[in-house]
PDB file of N, CA and C in Angstrom:
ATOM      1  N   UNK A   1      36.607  47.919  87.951  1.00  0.00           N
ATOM      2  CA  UNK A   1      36.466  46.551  87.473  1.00  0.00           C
ATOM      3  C   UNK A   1      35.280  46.404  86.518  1.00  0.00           C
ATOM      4  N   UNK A   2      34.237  46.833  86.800  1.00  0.00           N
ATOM      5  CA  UNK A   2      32.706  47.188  86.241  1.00  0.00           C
ATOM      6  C   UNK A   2      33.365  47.622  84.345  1.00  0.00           C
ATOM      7  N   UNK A   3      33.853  48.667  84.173  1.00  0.00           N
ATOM      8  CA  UNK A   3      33.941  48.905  82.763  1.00  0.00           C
ATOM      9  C   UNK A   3      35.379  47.779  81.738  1.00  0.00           C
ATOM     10  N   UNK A   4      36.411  47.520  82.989  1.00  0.00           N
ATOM     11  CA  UNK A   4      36.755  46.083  82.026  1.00  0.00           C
ATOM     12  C   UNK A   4      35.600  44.507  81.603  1.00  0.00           C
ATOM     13  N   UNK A   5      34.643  44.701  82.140  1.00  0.00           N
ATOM     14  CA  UNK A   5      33.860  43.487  82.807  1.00  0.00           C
ATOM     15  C   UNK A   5      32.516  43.768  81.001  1.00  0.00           C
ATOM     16  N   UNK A   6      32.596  44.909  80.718  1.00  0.00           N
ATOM     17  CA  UNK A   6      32.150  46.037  79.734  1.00  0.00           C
ATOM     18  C   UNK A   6      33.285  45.476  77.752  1.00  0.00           C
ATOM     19  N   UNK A   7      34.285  45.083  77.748  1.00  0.00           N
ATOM     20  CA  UNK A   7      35.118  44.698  77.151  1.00  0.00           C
ATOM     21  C   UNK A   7      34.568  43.740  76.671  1.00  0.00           C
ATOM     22  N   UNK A   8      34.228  43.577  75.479  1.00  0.00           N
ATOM     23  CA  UNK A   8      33.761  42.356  74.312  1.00  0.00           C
ATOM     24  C   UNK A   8      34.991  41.432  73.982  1.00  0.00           C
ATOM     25  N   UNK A   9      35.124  40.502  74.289  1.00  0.00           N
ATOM     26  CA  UNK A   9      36.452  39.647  73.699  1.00  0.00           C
ATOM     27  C   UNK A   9      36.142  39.322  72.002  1.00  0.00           C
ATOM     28  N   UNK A  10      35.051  39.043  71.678  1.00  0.00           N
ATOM     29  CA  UNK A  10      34.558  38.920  70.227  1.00  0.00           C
ATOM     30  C   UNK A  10      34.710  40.282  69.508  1.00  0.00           C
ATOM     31  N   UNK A  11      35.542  41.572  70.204  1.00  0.00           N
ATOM     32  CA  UNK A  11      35.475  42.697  69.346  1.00  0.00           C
ATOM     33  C   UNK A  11      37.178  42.757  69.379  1.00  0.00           C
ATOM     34  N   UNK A  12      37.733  42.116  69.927  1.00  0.00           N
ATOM     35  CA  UNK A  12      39.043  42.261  70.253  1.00  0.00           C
ATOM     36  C   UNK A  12      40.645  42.126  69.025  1.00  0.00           C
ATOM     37  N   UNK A  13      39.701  41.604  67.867  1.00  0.00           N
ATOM     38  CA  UNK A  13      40.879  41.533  66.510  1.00  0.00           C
ATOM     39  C   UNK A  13      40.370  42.809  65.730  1.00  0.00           C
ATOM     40  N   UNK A  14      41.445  43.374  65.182  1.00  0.00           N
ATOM     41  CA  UNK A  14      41.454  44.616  64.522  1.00  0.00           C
ATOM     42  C   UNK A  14      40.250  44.538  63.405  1.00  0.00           C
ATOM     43  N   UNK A  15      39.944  43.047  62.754  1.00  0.00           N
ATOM     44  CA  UNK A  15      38.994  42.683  61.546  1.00  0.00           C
ATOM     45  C   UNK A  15      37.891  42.496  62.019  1.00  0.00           C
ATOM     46  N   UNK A  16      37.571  41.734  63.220  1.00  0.00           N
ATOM     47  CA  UNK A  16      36.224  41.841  63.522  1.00  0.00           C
ATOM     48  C   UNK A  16      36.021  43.451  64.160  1.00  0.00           C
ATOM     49  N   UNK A  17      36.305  44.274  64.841  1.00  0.00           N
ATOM     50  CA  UNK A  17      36.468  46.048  65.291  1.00  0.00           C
ATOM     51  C   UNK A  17      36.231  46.432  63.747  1.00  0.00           C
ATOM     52  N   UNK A  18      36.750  45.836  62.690  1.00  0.00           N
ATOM     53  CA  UNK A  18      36.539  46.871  61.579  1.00  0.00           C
ATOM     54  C   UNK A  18      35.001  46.162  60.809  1.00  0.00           C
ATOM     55  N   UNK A  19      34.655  45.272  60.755  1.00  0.00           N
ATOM     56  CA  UNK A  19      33.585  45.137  60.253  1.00  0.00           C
ATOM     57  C   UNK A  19      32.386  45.268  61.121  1.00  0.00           C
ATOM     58  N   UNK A  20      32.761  45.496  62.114  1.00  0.00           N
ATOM     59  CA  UNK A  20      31.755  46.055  63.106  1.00  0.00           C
ATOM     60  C   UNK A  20      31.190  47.236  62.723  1.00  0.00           C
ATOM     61  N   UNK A  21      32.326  48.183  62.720  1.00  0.00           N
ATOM     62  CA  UNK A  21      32.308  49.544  62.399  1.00  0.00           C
ATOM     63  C   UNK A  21      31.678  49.745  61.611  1.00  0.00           C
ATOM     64  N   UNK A  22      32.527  48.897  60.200  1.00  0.00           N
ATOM     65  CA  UNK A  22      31.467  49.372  58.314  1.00  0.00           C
ATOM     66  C   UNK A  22      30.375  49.213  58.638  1.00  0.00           C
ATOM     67  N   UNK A  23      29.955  47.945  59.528  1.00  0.00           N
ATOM     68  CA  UNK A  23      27.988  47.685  59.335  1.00  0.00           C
ATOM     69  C   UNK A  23      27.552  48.371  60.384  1.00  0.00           C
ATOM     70  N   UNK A  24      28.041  49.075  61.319  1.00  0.00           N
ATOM     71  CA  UNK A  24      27.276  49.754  62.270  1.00  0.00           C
ATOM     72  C   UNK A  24      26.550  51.366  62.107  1.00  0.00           C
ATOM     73  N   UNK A  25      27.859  51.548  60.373  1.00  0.00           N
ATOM     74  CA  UNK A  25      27.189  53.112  59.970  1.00  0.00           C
ATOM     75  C   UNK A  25      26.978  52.514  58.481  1.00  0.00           C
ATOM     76  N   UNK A  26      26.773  51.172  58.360  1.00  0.00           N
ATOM     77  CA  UNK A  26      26.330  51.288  56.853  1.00  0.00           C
ATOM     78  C   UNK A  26      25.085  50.416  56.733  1.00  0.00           C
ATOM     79  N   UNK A  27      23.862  50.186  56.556  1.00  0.00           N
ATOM     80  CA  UNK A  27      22.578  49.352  55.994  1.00  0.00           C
ATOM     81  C   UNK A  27      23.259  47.971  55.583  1.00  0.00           C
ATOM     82  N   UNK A  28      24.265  47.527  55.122  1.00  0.00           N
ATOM     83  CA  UNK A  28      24.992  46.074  55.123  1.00  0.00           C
ATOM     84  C   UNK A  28      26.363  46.613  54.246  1.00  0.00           C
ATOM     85  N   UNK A  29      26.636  45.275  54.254  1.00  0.00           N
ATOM     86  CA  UNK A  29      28.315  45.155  53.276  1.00  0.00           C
ATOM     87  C   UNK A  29      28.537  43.812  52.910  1.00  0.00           C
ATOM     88  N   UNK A  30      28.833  43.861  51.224  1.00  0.00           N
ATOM     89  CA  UNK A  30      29.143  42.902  50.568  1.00  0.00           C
ATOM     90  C   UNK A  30      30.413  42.152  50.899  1.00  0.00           C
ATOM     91  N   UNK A  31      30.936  41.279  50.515  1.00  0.00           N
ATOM     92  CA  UNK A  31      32.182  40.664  50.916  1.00  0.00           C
ATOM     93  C   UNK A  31      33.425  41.335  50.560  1.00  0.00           C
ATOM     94  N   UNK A  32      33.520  41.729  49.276  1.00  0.00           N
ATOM     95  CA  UNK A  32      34.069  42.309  48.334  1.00  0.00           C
ATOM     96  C   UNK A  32      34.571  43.491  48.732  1.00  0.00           C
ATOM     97  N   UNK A  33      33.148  44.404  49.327  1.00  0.00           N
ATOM     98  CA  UNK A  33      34.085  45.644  50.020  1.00  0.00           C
ATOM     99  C   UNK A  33      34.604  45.598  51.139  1.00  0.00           C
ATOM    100  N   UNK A  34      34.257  44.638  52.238  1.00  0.00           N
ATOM    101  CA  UNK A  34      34.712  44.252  53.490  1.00  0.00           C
ATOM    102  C   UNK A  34      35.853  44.013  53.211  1.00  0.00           C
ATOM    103  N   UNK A  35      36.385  43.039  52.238  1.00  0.00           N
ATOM    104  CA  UNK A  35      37.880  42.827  51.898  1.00  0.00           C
ATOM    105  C   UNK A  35      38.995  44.025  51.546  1.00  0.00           C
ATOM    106  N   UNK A  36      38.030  44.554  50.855  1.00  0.00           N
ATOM    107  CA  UNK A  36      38.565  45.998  50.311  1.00  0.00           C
ATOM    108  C   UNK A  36      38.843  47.062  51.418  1.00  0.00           C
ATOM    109  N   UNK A  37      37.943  46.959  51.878  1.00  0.00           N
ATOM    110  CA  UNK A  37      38.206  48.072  53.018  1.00  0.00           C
ATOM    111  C   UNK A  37      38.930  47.916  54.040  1.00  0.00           C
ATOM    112  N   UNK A  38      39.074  46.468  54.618  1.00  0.00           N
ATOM    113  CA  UNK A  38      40.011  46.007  55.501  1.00  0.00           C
ATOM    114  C   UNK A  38      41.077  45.523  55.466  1.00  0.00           C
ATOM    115  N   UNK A  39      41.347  45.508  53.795  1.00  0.00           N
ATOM    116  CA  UNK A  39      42.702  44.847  53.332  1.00  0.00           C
ATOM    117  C   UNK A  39      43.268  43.805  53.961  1.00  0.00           C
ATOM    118  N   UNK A  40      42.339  42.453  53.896  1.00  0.00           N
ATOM    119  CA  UNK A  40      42.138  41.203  54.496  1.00  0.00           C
ATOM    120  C   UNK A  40      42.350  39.867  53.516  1.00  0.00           C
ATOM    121  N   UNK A  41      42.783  39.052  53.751  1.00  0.00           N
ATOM    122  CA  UNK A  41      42.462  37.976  52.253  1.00  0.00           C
ATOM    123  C   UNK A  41      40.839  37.375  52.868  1.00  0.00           C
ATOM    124  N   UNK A  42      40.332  36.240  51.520  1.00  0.00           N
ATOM    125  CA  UNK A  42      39.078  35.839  51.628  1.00  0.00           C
ATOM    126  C   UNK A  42      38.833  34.764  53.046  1.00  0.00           C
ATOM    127  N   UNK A  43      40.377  34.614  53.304  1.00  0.00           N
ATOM    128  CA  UNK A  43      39.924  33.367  54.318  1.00  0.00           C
ATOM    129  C   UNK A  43      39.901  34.016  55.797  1.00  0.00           C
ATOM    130  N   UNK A  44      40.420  34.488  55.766  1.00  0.00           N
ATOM    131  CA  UNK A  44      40.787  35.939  56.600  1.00  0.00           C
ATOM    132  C   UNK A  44      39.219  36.200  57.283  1.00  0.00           C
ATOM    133  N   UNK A  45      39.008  36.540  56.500  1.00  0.00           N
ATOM    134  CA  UNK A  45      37.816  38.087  56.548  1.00  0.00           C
ATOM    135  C   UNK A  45      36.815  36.979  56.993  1.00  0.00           C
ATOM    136  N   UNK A  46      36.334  35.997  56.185  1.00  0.00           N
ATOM    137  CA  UNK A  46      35.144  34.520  56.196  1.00  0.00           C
ATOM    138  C   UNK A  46      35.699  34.530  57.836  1.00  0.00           C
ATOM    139  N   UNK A  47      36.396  33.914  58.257  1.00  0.00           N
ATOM    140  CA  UNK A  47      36.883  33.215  59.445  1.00  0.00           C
ATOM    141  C   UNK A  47      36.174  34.158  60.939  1.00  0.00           C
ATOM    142  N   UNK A  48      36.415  35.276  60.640  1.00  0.00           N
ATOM    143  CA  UNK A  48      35.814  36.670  61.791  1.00  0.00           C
ATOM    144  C   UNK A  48      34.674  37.179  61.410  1.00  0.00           C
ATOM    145  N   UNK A  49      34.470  36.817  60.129  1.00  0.00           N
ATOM    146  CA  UNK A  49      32.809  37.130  60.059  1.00  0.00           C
ATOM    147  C   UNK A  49      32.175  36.007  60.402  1.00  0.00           C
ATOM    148  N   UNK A  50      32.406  34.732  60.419  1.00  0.00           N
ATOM    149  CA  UNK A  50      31.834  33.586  60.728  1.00  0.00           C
ATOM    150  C   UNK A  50      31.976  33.797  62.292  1.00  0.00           C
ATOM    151  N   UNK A  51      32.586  34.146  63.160  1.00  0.00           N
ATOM    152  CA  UNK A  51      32.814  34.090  64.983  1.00  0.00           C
ATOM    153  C   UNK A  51      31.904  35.201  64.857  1.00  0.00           C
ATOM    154  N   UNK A  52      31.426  36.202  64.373  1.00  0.00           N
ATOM    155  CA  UNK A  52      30.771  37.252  64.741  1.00  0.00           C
ATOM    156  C   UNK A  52      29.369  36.757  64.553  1.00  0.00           C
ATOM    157  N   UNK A  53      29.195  36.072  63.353  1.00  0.00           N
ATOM    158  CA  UNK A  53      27.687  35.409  62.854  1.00  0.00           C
ATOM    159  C   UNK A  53      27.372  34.594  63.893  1.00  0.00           C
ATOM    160  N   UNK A  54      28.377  33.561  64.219  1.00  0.00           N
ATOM    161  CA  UNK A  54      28.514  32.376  65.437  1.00  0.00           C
ATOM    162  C   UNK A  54      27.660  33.295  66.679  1.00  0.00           C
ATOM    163  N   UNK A  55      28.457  34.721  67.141  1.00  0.00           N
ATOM    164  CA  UNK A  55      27.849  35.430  68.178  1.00  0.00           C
ATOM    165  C   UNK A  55      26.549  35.999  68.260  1.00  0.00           C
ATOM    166  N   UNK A  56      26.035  35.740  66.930  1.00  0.00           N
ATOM    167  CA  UNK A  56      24.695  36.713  66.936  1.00  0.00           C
ATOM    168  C   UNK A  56      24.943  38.231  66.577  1.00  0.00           C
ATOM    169  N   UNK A  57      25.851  38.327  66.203  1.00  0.00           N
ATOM    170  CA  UNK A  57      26.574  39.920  66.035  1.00  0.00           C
ATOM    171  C   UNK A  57      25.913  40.175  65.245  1.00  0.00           C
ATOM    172  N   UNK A  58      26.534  39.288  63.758  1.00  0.00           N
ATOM    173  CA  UNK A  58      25.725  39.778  62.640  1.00  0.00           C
ATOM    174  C   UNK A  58      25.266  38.898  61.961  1.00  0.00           C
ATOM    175  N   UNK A  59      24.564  39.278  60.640  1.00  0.00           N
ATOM    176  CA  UNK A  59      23.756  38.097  59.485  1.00  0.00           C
ATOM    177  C   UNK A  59      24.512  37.910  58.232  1.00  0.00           C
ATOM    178  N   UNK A  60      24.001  36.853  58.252  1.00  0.00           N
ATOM    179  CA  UNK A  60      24.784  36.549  56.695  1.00  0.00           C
ATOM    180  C   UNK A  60      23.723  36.473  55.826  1.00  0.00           C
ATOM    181  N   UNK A  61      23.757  36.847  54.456  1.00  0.00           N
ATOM    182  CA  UNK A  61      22.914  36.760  53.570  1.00  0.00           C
ATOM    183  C   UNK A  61      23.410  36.608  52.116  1.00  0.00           C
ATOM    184  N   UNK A  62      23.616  34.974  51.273  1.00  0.00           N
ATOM    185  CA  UNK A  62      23.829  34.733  50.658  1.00  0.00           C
ATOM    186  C   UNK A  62      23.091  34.567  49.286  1.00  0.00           C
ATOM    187  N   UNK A  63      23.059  35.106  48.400  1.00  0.00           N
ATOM    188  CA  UNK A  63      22.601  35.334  47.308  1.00  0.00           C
ATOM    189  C   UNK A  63      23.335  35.000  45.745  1.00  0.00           C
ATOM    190  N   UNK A  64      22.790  35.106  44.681  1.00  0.00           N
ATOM    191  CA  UNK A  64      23.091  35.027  43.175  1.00  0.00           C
ATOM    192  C   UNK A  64      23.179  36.216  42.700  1.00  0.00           C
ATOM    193  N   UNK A  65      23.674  37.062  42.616  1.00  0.00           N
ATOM    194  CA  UNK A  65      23.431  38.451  41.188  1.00  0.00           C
ATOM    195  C   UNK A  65      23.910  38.028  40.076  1.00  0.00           C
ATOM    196  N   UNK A  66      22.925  37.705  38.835  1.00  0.00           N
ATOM    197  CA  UNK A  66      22.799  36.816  37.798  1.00  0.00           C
ATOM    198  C   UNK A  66      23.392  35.771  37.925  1.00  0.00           C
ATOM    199  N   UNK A  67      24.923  35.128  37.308  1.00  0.00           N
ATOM    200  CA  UNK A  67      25.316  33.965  37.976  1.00  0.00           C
ATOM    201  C   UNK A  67      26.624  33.796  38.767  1.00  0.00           C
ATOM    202  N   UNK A  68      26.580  34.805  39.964  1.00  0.00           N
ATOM    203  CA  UNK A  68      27.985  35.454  40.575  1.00  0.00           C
ATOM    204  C   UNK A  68      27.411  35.057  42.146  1.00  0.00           C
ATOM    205  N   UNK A  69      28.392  34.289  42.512  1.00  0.00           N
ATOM    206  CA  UNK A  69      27.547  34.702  44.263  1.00  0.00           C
ATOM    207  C   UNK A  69      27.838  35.701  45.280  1.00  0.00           C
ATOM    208  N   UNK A  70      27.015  36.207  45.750  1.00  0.00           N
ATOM    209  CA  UNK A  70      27.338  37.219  46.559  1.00  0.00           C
ATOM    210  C   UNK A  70      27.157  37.119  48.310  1.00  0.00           C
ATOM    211  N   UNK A  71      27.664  37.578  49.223  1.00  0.00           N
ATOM    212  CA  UNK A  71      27.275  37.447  50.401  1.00  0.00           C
ATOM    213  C   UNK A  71      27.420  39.060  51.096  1.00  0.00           C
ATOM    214  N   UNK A  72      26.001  38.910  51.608  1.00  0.00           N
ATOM    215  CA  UNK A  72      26.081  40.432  52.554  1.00  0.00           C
ATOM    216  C   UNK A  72      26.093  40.367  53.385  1.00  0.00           C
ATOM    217  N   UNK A  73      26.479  41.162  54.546  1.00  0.00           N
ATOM    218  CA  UNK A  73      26.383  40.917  55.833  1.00  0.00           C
ATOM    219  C   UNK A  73      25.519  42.177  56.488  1.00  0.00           C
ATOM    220  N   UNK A  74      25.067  41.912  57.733  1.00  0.00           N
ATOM    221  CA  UNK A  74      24.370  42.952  58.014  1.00  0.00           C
ATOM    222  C   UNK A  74      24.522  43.068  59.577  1.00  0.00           C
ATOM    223  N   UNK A  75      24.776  44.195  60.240  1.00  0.00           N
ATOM    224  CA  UNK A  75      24.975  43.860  61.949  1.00  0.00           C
ATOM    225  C   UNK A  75      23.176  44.035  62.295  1.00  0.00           C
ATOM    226  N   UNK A  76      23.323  42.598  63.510  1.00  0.00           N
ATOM    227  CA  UNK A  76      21.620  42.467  64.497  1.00  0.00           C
ATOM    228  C   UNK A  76      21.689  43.345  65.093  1.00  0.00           C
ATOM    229  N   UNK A  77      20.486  43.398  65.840  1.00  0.00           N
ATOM    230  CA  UNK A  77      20.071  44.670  66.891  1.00  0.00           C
ATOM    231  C   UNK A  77      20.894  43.936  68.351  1.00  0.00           C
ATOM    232  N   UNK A  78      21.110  42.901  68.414  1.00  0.00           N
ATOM    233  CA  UNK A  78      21.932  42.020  69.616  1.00  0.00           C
ATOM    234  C   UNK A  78      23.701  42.803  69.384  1.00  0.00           C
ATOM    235  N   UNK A  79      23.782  42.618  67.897  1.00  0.00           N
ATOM    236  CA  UNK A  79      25.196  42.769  67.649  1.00  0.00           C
ATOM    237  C   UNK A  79      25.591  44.837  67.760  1.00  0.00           C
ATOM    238  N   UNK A  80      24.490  45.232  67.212  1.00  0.00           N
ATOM    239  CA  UNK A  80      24.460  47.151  67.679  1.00  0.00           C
ATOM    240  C   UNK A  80      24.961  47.354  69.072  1.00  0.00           C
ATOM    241  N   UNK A  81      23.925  46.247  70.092  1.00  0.00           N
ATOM    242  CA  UNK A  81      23.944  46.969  71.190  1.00  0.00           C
ATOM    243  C   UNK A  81      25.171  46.223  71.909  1.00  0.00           C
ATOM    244  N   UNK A  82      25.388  45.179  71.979  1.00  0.00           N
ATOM    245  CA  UNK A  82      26.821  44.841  72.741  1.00  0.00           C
ATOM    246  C   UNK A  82      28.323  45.340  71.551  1.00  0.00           C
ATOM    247  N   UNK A  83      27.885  45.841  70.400  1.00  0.00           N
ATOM    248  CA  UNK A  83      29.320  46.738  69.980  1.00  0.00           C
ATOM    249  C   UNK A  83      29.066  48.425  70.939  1.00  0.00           C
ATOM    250  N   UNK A  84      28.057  48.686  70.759  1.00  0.00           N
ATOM    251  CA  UNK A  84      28.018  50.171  71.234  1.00  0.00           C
ATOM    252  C   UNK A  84      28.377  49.887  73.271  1.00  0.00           C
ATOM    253  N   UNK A  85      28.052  49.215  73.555  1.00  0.00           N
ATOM    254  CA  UNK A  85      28.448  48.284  75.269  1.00  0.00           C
ATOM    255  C   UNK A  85      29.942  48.552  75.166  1.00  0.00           C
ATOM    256  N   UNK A  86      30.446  47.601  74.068  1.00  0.00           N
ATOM    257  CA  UNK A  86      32.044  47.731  74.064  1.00  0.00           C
ATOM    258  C   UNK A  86      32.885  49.020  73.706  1.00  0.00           C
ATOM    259  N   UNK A  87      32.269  49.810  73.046  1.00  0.00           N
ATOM    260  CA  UNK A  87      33.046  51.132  72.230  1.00  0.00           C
ATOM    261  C   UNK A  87      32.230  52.328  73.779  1.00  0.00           C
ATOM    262  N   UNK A  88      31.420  52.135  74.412  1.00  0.00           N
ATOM    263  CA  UNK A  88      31.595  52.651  75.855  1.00  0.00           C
ATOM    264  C   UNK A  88      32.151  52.218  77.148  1.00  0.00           C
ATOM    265  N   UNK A  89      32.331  50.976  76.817  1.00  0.00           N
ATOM    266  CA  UNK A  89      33.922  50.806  77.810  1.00  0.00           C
ATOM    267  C   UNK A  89      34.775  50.974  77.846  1.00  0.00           C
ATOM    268  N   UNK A  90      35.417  50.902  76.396  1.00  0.00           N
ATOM    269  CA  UNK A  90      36.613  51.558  76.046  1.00  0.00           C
ATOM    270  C   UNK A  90      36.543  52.970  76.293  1.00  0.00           C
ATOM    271  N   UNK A  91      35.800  53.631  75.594  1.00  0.00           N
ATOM    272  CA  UNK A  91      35.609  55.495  76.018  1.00  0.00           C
ATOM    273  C   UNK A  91      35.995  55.467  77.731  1.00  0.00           C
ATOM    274  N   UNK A  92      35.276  55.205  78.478  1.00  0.00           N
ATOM    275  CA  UNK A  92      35.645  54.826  79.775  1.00  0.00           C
ATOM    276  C   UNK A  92      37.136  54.627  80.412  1.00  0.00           C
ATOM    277  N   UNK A  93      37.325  53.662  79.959  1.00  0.00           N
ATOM    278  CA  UNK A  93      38.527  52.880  80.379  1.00  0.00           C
ATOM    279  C   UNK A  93      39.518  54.069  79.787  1.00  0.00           C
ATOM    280  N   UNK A  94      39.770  55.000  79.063  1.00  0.00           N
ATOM    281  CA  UNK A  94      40.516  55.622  78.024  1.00  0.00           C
ATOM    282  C   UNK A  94      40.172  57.188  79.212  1.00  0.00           C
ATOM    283  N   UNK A  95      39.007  57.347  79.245  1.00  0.00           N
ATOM    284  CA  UNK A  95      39.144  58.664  79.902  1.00  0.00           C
ATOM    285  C   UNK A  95      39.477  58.745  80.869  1.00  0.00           C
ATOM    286  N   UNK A  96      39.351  57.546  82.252  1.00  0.00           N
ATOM    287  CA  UNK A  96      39.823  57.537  83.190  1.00  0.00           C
ATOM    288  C   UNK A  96      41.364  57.049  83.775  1.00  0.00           C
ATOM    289  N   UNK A  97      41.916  56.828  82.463  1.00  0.00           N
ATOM    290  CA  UNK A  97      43.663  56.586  82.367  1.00  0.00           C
ATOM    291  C   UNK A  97      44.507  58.027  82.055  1.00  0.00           C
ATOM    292  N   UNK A  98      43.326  59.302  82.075  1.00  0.00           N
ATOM    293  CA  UNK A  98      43.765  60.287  81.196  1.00  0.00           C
ATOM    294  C   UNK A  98      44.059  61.149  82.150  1.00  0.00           C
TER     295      UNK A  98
END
């Protein structure tokens, strides 16, 4: 019961699991490639990065590059350690079904 109890419900859509991932091995990610990489539309992608920001997962950081706006995101040290919580429950839950 202990490692379902371990299960993030905020990691549970394939888009928030994937932008978890990009910012957990990357220093941040622009919007642009988040879209790109997850093959998501803009409202899409905004909507699960906003529930993840909502969680404390991750940051948003909105900016100008000359007159273009940009938004980066970046995963918290809150949002590292309850994704790495969840991706060892699953390991768990997965080895002991095996």
């Amino acid at each position: 019961m202990g490692i379902i109890n371990n299960i993030n419900k905020a990691f549970d859509h394939r888009v928030r699991l994937g932008i978890m991932s990009v910012l957990m091995v990357n220093e941040h990610a622009d919007f642009r490639a988040l879209k790109e990489l997850l093959d998501v539309t803009d409202g899409n992608l905004a909507s699960h990065a906003k529930a993840l920001e909502q969680a404390g997962y991750i940051s948003v950081q909105k900016q100008f590059i000359g007159k273009k706006p940009n938004t980066k995101y970046v995963v918290t040290t809150t949002g590292k350690t309850a994704f790495k919580k969840h991706l060892d429950a699953l390991e768990k839950l997965i080895n002991r079904n095996q």
